[in-house]
N, C-alpha and C. Protein backbone atom coordinates (compact mmCIF):
# COMPACT_ATOMS: atom_id res chain seq x y z
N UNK A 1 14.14 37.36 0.99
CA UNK A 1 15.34 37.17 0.20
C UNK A 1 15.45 38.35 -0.76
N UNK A 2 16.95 38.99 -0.85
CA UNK A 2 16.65 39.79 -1.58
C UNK A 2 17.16 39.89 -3.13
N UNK A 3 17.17 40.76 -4.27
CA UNK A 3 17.48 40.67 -5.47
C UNK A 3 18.47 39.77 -5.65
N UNK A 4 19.56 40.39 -5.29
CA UNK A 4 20.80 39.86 -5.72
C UNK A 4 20.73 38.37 -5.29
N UNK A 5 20.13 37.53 -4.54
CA UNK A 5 20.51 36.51 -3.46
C UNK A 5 19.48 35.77 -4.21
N UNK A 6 18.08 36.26 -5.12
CA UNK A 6 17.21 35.45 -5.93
C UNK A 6 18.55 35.32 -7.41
N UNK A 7 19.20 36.55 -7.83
CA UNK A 7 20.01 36.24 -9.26
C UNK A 7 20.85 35.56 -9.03
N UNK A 8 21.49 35.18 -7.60
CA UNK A 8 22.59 34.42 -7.46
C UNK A 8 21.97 32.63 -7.28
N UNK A 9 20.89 32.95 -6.71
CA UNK A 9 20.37 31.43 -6.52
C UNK A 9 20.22 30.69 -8.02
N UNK A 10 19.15 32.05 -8.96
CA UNK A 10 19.37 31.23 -10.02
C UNK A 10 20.51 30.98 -11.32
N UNK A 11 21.78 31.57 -10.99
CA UNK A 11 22.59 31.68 -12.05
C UNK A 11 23.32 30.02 -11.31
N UNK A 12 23.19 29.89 -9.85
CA UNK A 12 23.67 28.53 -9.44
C UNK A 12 22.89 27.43 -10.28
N UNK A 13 21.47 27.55 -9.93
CA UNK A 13 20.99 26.67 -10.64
C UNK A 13 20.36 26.63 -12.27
N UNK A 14 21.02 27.38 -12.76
CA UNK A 14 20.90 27.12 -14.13
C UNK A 14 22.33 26.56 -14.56
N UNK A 15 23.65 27.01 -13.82
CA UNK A 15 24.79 26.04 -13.68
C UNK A 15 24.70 24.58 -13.37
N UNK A 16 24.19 24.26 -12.19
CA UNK A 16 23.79 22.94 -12.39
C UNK A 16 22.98 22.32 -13.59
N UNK A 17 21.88 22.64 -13.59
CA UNK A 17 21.61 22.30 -14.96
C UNK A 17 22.00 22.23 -16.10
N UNK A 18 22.81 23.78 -16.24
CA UNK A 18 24.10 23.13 -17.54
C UNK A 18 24.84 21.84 -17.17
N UNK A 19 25.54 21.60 -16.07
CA UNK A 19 26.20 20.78 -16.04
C UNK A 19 25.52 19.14 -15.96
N UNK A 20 24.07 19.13 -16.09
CA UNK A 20 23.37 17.85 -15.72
C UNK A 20 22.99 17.89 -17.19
N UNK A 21 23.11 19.04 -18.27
CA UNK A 21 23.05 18.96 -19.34
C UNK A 21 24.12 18.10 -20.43
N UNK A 22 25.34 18.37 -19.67
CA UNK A 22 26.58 18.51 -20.77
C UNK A 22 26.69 17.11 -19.80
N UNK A 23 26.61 16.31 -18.94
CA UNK A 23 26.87 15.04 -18.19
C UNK A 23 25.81 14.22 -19.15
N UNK A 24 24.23 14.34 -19.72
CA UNK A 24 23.71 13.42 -20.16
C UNK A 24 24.40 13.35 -21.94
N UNK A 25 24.86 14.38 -22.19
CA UNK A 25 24.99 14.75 -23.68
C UNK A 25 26.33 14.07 -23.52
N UNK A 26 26.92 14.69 -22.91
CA UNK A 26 28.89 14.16 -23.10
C UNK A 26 29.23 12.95 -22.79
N UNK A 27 28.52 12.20 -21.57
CA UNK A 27 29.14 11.32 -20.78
C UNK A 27 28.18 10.08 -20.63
N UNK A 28 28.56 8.37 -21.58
CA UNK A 28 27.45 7.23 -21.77
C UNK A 28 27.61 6.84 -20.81
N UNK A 29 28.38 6.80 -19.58
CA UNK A 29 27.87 6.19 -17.94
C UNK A 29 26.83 6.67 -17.64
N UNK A 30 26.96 8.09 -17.83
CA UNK A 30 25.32 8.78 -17.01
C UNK A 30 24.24 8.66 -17.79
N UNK A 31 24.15 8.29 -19.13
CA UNK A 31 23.39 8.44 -20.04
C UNK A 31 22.96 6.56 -19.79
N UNK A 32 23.75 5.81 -19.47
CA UNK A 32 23.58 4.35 -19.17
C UNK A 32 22.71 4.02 -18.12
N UNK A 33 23.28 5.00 -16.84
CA UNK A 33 22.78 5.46 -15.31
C UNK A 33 20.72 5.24 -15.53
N UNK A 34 20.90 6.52 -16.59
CA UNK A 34 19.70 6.86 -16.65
C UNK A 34 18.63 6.25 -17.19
N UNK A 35 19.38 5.25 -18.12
CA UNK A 35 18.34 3.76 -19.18
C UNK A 35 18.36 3.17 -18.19
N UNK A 36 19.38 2.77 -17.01
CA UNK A 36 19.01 1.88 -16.46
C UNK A 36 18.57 2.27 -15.78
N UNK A 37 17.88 3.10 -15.32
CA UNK A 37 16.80 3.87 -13.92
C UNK A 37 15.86 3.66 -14.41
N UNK A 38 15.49 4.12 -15.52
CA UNK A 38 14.20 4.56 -16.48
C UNK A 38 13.51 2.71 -16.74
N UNK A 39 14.45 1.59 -16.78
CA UNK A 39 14.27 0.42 -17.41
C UNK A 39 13.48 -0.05 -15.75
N UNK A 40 14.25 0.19 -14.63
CA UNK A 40 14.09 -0.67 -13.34
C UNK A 40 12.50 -0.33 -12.71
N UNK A 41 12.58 1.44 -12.73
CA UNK A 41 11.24 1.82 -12.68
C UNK A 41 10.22 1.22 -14.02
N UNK A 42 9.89 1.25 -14.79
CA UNK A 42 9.09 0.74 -15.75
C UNK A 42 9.02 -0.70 -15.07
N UNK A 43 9.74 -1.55 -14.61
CA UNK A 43 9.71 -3.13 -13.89
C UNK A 43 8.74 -2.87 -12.76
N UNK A 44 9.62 -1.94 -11.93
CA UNK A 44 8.74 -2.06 -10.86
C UNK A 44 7.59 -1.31 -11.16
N UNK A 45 6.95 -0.61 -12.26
CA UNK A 45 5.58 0.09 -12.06
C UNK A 45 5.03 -1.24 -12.69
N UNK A 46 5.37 -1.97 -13.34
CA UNK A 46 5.01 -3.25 -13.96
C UNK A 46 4.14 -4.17 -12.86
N UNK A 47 5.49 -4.41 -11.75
CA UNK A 47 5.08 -5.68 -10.61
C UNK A 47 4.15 -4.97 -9.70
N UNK A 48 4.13 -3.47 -9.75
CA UNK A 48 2.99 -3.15 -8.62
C UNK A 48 1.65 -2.83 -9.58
N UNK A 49 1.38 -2.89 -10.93
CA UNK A 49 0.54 -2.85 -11.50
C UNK A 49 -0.35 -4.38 -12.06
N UNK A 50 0.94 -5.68 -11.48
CA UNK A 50 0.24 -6.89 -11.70
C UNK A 50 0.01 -6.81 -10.54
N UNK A 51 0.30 -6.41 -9.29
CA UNK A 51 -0.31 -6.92 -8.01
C UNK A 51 -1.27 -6.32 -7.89
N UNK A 52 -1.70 -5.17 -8.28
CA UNK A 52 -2.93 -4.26 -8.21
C UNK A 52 -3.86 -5.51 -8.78
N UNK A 53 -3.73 -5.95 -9.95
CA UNK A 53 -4.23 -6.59 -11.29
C UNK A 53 -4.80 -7.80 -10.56
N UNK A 54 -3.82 -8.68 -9.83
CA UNK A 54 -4.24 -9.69 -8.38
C UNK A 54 -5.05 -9.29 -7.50
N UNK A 55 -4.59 -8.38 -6.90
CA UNK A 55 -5.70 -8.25 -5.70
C UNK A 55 -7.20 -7.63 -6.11
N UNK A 56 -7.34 -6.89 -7.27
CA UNK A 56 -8.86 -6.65 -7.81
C UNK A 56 -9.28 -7.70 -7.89
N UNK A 57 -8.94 -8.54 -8.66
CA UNK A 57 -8.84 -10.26 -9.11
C UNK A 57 -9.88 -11.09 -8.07
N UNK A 58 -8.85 -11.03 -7.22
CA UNK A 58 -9.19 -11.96 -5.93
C UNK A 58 -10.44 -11.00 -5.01
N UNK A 59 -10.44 -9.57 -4.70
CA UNK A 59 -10.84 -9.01 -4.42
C UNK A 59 -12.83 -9.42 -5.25
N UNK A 60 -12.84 -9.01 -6.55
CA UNK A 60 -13.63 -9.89 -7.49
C UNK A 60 -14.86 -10.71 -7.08
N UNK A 61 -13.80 -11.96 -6.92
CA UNK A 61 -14.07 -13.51 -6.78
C UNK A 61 -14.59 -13.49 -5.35
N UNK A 62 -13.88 -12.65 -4.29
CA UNK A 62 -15.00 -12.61 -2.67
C UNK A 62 -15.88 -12.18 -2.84
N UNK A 63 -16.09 -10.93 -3.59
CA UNK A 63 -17.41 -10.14 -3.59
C UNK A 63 -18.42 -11.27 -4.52
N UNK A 64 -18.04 -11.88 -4.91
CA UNK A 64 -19.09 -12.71 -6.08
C UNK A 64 -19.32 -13.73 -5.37
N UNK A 65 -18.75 -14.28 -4.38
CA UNK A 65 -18.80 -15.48 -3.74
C UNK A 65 -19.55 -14.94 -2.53
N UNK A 66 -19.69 -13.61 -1.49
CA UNK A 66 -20.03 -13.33 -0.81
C UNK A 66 -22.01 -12.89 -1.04
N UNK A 67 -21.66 -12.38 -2.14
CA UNK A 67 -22.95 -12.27 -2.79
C UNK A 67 -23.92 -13.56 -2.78
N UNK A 68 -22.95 -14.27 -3.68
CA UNK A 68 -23.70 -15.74 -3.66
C UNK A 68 -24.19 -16.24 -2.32
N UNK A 69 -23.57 -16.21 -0.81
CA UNK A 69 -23.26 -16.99 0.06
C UNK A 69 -25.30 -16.25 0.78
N UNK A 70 -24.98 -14.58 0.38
CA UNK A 70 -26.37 -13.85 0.44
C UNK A 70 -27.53 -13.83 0.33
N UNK A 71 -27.43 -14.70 -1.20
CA UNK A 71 -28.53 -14.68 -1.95
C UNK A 71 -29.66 -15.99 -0.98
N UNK A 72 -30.60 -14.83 -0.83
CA UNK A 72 -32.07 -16.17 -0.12
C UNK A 72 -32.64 -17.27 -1.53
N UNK A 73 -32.53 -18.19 -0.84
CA UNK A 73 -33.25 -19.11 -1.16
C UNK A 73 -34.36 -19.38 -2.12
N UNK A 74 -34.98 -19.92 -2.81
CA UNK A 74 -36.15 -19.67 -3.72
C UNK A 74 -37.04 -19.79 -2.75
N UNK A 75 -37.14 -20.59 -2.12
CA UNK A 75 -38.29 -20.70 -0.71
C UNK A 75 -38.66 -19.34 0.40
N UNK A 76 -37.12 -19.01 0.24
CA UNK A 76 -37.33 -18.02 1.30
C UNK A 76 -37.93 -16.41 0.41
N UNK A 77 -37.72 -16.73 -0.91
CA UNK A 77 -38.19 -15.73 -1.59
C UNK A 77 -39.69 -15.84 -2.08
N UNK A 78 -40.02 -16.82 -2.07
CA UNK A 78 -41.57 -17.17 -1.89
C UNK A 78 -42.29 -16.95 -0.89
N UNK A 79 -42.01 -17.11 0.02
CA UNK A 79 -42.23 -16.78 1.58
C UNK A 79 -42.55 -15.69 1.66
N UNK A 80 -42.45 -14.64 0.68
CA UNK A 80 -42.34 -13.32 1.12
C UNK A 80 -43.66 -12.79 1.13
N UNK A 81 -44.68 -13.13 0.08
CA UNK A 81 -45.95 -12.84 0.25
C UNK A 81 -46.28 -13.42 1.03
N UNK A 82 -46.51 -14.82 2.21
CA UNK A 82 -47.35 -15.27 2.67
C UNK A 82 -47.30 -14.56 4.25
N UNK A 83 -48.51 -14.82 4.71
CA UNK A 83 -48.71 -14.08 6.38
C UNK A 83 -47.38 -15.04 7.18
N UNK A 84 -47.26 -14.46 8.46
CA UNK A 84 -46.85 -15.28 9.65
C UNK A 84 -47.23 -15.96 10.47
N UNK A 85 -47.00 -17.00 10.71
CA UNK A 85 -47.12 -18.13 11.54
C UNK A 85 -47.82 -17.29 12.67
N UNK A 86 -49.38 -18.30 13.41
CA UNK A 86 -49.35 -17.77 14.50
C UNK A 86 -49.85 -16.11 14.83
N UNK A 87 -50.08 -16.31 15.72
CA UNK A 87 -50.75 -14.86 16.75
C UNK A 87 -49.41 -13.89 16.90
N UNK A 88 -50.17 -12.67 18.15
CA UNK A 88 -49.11 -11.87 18.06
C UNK A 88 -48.24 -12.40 19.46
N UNK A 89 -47.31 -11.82 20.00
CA UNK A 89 -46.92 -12.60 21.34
C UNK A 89 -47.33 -11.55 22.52
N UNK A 90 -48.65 -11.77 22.97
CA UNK A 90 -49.30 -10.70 24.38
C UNK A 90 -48.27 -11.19 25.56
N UNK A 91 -48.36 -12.67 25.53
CA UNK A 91 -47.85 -13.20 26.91
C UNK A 91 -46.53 -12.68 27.28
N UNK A 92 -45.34 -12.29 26.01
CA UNK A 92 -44.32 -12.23 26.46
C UNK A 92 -43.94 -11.18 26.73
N UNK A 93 -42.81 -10.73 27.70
CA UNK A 93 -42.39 -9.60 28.80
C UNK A 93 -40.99 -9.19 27.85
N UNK A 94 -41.30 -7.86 28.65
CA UNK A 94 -40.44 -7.04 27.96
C UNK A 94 -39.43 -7.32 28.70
N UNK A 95 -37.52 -7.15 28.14
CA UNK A 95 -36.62 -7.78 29.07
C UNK A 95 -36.42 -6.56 30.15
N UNK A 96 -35.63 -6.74 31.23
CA UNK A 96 -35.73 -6.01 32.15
C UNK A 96 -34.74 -5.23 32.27
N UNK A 97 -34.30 -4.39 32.89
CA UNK A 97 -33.12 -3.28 32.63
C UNK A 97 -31.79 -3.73 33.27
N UNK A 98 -31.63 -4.70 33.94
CA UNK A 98 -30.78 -5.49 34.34
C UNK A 98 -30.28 -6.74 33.24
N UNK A 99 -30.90 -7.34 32.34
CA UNK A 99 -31.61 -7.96 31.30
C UNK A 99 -30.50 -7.02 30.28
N UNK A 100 -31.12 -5.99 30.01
CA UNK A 100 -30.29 -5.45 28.51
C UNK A 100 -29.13 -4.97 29.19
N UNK A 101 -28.86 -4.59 30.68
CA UNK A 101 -27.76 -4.14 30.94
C UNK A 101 -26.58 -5.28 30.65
N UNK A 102 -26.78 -6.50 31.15
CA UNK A 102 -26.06 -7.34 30.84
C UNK A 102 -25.31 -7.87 29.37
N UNK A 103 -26.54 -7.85 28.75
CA UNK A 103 -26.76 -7.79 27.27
C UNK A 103 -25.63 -6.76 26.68
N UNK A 104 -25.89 -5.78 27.48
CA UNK A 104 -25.03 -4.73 26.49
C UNK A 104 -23.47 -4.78 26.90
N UNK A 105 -23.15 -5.18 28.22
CA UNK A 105 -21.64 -5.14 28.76
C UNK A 105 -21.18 -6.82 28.25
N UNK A 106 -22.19 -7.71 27.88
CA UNK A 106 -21.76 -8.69 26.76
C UNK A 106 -20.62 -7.82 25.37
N UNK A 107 -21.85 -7.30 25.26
CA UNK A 107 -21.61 -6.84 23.58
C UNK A 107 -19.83 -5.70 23.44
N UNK A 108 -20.18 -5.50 24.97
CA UNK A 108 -19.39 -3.98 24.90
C UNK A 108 -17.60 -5.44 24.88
N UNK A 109 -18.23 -6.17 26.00
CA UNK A 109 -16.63 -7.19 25.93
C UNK A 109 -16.36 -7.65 24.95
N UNK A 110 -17.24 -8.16 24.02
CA UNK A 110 -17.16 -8.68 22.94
C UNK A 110 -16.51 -7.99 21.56
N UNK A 111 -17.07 -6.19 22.02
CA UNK A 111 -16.40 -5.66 20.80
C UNK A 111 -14.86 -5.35 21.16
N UNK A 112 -15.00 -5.28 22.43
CA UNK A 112 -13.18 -4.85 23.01
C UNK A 112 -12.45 -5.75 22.37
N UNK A 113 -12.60 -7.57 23.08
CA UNK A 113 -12.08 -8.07 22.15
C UNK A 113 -11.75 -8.50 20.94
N UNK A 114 -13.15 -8.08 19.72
CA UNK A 114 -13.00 -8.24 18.95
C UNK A 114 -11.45 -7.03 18.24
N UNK A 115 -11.95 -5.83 18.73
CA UNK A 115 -11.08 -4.75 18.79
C UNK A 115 -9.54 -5.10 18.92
N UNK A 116 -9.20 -5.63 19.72
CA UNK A 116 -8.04 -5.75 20.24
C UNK A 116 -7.13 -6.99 19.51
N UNK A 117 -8.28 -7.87 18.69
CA UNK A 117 -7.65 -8.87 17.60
C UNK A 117 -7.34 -8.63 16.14
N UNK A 118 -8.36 -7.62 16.16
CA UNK A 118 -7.92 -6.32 15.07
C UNK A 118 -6.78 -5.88 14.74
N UNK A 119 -6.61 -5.41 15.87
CA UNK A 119 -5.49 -4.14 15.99
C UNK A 119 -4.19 -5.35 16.14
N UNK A 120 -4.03 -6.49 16.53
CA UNK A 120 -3.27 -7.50 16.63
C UNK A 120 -3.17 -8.05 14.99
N UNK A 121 -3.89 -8.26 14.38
CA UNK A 121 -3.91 -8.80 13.02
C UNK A 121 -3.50 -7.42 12.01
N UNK A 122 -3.50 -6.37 12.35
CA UNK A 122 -3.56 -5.36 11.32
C UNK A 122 -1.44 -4.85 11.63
N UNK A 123 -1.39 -5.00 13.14
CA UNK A 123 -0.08 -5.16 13.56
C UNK A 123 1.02 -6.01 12.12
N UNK A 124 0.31 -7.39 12.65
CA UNK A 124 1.27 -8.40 12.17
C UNK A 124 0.79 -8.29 10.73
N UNK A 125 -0.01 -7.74 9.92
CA UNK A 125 -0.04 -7.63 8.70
C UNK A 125 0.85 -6.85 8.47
N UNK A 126 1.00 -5.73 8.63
CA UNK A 126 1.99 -4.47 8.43
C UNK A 126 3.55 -5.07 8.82
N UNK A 127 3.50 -5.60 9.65
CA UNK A 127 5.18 -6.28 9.91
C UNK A 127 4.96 -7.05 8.52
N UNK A 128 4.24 -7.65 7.93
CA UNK A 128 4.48 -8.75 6.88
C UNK A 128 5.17 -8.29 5.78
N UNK A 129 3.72 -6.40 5.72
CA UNK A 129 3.95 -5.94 4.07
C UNK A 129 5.42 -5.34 4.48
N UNK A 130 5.61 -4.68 5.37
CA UNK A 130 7.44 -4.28 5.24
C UNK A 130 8.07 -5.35 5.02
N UNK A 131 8.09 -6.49 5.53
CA UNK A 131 9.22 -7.30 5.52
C UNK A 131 9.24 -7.72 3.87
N UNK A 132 7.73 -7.86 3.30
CA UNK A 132 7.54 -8.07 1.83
C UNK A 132 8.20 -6.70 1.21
N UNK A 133 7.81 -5.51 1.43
CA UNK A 133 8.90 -4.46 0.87
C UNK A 133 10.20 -4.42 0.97
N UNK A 134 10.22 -4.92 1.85
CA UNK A 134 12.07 -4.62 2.23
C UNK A 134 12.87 -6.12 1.24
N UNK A 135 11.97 -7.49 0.91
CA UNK A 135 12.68 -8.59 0.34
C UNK A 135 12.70 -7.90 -0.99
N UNK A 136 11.22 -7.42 -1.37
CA UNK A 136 11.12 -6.74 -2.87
C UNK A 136 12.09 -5.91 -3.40
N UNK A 137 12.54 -5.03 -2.36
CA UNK A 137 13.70 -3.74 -2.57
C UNK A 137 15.04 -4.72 -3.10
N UNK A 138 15.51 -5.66 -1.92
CA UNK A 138 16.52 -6.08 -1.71
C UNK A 138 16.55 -7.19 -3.33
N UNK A 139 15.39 -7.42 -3.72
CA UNK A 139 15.70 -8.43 -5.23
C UNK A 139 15.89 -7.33 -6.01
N UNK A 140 15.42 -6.32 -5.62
CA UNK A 140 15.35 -5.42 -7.49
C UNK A 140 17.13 -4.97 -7.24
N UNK A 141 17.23 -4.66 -6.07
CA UNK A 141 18.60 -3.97 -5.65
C UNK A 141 19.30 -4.37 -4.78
N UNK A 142 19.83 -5.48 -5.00
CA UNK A 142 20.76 -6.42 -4.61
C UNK A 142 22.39 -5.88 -4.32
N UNK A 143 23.00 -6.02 -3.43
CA UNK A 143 23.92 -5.26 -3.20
C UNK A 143 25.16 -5.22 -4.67
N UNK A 144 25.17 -6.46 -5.02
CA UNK A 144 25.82 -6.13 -6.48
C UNK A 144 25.66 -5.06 -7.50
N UNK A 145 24.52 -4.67 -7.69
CA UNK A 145 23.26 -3.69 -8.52
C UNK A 145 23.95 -2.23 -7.56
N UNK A 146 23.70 -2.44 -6.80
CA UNK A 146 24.00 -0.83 -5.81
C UNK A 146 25.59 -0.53 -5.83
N UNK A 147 26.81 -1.41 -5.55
CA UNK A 147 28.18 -1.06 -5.82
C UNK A 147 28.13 -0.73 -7.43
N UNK A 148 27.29 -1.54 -8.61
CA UNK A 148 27.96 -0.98 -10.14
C UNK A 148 27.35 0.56 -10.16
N UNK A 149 25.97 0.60 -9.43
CA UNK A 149 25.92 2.40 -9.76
C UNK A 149 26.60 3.30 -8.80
N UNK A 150 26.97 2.50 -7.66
CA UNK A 150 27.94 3.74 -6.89
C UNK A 150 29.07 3.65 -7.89
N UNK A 151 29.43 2.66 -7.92
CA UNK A 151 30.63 2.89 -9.37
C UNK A 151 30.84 3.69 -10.48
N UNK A 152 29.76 3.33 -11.38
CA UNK A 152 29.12 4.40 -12.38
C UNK A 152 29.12 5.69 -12.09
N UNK A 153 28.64 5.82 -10.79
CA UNK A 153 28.79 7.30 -10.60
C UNK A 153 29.81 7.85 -10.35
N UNK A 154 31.12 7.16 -9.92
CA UNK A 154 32.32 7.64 -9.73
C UNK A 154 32.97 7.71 -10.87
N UNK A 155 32.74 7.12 -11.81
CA UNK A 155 33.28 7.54 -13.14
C UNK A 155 32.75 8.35 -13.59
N UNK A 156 31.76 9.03 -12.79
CA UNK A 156 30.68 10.20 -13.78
C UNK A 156 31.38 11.18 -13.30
N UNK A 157 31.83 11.14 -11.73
CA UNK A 157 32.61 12.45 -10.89
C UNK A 157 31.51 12.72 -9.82
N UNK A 158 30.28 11.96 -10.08
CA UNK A 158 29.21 12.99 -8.92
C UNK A 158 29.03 12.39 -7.45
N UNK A 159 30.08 11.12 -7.49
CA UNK A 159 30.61 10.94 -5.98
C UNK A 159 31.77 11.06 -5.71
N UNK A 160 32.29 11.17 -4.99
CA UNK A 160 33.97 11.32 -4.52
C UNK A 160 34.44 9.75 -3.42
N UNK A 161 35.01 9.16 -4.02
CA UNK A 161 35.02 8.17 -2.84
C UNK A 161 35.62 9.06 -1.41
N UNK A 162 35.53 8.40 -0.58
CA UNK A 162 35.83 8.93 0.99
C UNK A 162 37.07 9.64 1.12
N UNK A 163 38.12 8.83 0.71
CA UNK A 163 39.62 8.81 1.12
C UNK A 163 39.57 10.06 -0.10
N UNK A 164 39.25 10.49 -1.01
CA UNK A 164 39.56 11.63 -2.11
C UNK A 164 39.44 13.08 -1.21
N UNK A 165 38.76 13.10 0.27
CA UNK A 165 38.22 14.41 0.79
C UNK A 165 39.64 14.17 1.60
């Protein structure tokens, strides 16, 4: 890009900026526009900062309960010094390679499907949280809410309704 085409870019946009200047200073629609942007965001950093606030919460209460569910026994923690029951096992055979082969194409089906209920549950979770984003959007910005600021803004000048082109 060259000289002239960098002084022309910025004499445009320091024009705009005058004019986004003299619109908040001159004009209480846009200056209204902007409390009420500034008010809706502060709400919503609000409701996604109590849901954060929830799910640590709950998040919390599993880990403390999971812990608990962990914790051995007083018996079984006594247990810990004493020997084991019994000899060593000479008699018993090692399994056979047919034996763990099986064993392992168990395990291998088992993780497929576990896999595949996964990816099914993580699916229909994600359909949930959009459909939860999209109700959330639609309460904060309800089609009433969206015609007064397309409105607003037509009294500001910075839309043109259709039929004006």
């Amino acid at each position: 890009m060259s000289r002239s085409g960098v002084k022309r870019d910025s004499r445009k946009a320091l024009k705009q900026l005058k004019t986004l200047g003299e619109l908040v200073y001159s004009n209480s629609e846009f200056r209204k526009l902007l409390v009420d942007a500034n008010v809706l965001f502060r709400d919503m950093v609000a409701d996604a900062a109590s849901k954060a606030a929830d799910i640590a919460s709950d998040a919390a209460h599993s880990a403390a309960q999971i812990a608990e569910d962990q914790r051995p026994s007083q018996e079984e923690l006594n247990n810990i010094d004493e020997p084991a029951d019994g000899g060593q096992d000479k008699d018993k055979n090692p399994p056979s390679a047919d034996e763990v082969k099986d064993q392992a194409d168990k395990a291998g089906q088992s993780a497929k499907k576990k896999g595949q209920e996964v990816k099914k549950s993580a699916q229909k979770k994600g359909k949930k949280t959009r459909d939860d984003i999209q109700e959330y959007l639609n309460k904060k910005f309800p089609k009433q809410r969206q015609d007064a600021v397309v409105n607003r803004l037509k009294k500001v000048d910075l839309l043109k309704d259709k039929s004006d082109n």
